[in-house]
Protein backbone atom coordinates (compact mmCIF):
# COMPACT_ATOMS: atom_id res chain seq x y z
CA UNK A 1 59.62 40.83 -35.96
CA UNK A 2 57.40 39.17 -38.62
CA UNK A 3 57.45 36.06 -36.56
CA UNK A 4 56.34 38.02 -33.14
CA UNK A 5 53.49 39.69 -35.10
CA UNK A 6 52.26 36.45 -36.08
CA UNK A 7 52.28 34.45 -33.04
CA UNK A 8 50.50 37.36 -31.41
CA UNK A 9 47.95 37.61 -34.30
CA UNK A 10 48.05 33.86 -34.05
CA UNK A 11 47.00 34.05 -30.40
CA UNK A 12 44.44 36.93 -30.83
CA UNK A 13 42.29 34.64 -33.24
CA UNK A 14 42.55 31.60 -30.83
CA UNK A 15 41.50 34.10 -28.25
CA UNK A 16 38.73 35.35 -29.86
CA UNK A 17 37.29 31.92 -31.10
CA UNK A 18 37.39 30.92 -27.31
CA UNK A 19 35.31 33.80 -26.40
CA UNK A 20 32.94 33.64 -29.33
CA UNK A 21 31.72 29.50 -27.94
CA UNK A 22 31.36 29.88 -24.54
CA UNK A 23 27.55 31.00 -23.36
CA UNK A 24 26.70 33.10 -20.79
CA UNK A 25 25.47 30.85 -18.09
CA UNK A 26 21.53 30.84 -17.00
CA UNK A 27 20.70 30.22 -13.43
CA UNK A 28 17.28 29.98 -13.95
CA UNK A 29 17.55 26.72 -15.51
CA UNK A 30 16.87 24.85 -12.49
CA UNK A 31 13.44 26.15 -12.67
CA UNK A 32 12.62 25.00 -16.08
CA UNK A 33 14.01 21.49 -14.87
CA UNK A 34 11.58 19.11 -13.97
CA UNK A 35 12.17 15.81 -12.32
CA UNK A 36 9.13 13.11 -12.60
CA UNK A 37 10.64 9.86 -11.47
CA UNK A 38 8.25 6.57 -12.18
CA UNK A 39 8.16 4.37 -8.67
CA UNK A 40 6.53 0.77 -8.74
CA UNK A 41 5.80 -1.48 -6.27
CA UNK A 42 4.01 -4.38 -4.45
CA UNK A 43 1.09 -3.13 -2.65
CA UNK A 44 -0.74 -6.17 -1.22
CA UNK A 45 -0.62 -10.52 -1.87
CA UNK A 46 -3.27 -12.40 -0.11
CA UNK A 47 -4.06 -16.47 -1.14
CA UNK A 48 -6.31 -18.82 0.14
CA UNK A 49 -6.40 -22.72 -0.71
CA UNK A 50 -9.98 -24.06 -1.84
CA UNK A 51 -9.48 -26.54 1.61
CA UNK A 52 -9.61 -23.44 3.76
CA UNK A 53 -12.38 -22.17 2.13
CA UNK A 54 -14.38 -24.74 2.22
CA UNK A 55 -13.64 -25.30 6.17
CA UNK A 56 -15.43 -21.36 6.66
CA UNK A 57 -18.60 -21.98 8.53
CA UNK A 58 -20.32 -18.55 6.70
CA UNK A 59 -19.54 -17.48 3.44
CA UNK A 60 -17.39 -14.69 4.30
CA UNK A 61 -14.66 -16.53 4.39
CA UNK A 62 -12.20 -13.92 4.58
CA UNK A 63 -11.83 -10.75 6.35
CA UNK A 64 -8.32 -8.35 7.09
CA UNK A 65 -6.98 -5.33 7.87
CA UNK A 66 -3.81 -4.44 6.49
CA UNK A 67 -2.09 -1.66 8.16
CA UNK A 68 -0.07 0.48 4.80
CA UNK A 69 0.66 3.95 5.35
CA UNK A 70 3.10 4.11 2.24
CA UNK A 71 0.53 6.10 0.39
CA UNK A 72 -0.02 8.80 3.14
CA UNK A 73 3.96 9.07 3.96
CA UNK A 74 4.58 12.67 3.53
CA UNK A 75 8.04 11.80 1.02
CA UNK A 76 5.09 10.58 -1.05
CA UNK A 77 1.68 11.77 -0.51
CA UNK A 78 3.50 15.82 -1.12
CA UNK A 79 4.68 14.91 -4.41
CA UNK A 80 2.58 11.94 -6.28
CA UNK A 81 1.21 13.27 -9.72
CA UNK A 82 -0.97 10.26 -10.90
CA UNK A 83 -0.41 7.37 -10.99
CA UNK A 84 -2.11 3.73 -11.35
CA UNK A 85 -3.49 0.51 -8.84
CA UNK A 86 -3.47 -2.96 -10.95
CA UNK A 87 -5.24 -5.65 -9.51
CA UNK A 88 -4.84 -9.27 -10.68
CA UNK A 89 -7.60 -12.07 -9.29
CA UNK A 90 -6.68 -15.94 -10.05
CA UNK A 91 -9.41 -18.45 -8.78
CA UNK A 92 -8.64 -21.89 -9.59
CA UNK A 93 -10.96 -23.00 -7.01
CA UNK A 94 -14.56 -24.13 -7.94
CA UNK A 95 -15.79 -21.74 -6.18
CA UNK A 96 -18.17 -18.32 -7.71
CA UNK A 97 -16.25 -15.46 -5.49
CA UNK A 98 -16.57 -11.76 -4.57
CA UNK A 99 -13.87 -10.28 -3.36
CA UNK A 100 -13.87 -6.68 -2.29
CA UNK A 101 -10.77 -4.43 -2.03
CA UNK A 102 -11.47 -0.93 0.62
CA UNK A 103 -8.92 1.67 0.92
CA UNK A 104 -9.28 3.01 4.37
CA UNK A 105 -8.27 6.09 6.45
CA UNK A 106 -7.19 6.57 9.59
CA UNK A 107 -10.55 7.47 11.00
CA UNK A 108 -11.60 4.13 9.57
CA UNK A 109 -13.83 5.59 6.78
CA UNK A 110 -13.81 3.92 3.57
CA UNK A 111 -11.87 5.90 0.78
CA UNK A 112 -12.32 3.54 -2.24
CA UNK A 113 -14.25 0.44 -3.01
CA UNK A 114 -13.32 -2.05 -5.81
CA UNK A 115 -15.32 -5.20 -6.22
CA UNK A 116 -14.20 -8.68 -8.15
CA UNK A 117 -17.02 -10.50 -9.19
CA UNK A 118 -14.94 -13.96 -9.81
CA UNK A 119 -16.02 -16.58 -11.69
CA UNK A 120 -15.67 -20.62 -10.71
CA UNK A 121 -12.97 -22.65 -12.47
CA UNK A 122 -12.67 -24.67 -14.52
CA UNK A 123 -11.44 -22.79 -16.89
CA UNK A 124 -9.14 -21.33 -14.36
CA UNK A 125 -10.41 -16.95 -14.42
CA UNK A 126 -7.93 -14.53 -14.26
CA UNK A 127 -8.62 -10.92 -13.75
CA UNK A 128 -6.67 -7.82 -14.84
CA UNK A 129 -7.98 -4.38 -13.53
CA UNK A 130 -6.25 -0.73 -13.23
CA UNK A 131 -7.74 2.07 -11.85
CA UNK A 132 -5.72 5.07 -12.37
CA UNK A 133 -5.52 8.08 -9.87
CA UNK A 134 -4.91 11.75 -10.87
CA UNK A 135 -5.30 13.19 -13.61
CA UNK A 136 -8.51 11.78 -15.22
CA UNK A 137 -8.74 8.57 -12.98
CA UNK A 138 -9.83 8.80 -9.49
CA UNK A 139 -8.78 11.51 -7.02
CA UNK A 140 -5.53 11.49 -5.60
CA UNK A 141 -6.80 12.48 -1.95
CA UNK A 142 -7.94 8.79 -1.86
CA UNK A 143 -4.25 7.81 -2.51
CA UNK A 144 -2.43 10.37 -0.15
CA UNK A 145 -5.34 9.82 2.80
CA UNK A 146 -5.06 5.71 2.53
CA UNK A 147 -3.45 4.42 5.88
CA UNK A 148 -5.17 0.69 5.66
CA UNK A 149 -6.54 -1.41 3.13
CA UNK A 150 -9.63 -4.04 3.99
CA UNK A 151 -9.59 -7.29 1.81
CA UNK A 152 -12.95 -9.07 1.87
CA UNK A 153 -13.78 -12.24 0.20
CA UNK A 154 -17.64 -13.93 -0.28
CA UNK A 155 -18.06 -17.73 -1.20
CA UNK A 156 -21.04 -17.62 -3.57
CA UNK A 157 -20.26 -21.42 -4.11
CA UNK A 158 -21.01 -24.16 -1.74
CA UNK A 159 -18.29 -25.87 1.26
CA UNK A 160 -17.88 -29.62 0.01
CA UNK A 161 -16.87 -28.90 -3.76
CA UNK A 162 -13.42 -29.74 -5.02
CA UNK A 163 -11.68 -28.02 -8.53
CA UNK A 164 -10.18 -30.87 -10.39
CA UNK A 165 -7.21 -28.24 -11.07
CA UNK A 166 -3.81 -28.72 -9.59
CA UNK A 167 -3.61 -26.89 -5.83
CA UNK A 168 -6.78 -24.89 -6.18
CA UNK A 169 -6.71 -22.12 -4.97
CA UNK A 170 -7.85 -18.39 -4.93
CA UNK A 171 -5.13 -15.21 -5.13
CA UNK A 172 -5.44 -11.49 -5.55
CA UNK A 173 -2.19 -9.83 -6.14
CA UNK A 174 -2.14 -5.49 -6.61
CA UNK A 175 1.01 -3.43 -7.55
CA UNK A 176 0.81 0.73 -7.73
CA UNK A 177 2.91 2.53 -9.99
CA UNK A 178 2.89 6.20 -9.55
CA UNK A 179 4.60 9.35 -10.97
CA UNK A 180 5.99 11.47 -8.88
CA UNK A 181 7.60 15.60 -8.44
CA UNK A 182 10.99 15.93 -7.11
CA UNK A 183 11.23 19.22 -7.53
């Protein structure tokens, strides 16, 4: 009888220690749960030899459209936070430059201007620029209302000169890396 009485008091306090870890559950957790994933991408990647530039009759020698709707997408545009545009300019050309970057809606009005002022090589000039959007940067309606982007670049130089670097040549490279709200 001893033995019974202790394997049920033995079972009682195994019992009881069970109950006393286990939590009541909370449903409401989900809403306290936020999910801010960090995307980063290519955005644009235009080059242009020193040769072709100096074979532009004006000095606008370079003009496009490019067609990018990856901003406005609703999967994005509905749920980007902030979030940040870096720009990187390498002339190697011997050439002064200005090369404009337009972000551009769909009624073709211009969103957002940035301007490179580039200097001639040599020394070859590299560039580093971020503008940040949302937040305290620029506003994000620029971002989710983008559908094109306008590259524009201006020879301030003259069309015979030659760089003495390696395959001059001028290239503007941007990446965007933005924060975004799953939930």
């Amino acid at each position: 009888m001893g033995n019974k009485l202790g394997n049920f008091l033995l079972g009682l306090l195994i019992l009881g220690s069970l109950h006393s870890c286990i939590e009541e559950t909370n449903f409401d957790q989900f809403d306290d749960l936020r999910i801010e994933p960090i995307i980063e991408g290519s955005i644009l990647y235009v080059e242009a030899p020193e040769s072709i530039i100096n074979l532009a009759a004006s000095a606008n020698f370079y003009t496009q459209d490019f067609n990018f709707d990856g901003f406005s997408d609703a999967i994005f545009a509905d749920r980007v936070l902030d979030g940040v545009v870096t720009y990187i300019v390498e002339n190697s050309t011997s050439k002064a430059l200005d090369i404009t970057v337009e972000f551009i809606d769909e009624s073709g009005n211009v969103l957002d201007t940035e301007q490179f002022p580039i200097a001639p090589a040599p020394p070859e000039s590299v560039e580093l620029r971020e503008i940040p959007y949302g937040g305290s940067g620029r506003s994000l309606d620029i971002i989710r209302n983008t559908s094109a982007i306008r590259v524009s670049a201006l020879n301030n130089g003259d069309n015979t000169s030659t760089s003495n670097l390696p395959d001059p040549k001028v290239i503007l490279k941007s990446s965007g890396k933005f924060r975004l709200s799953l939930k």
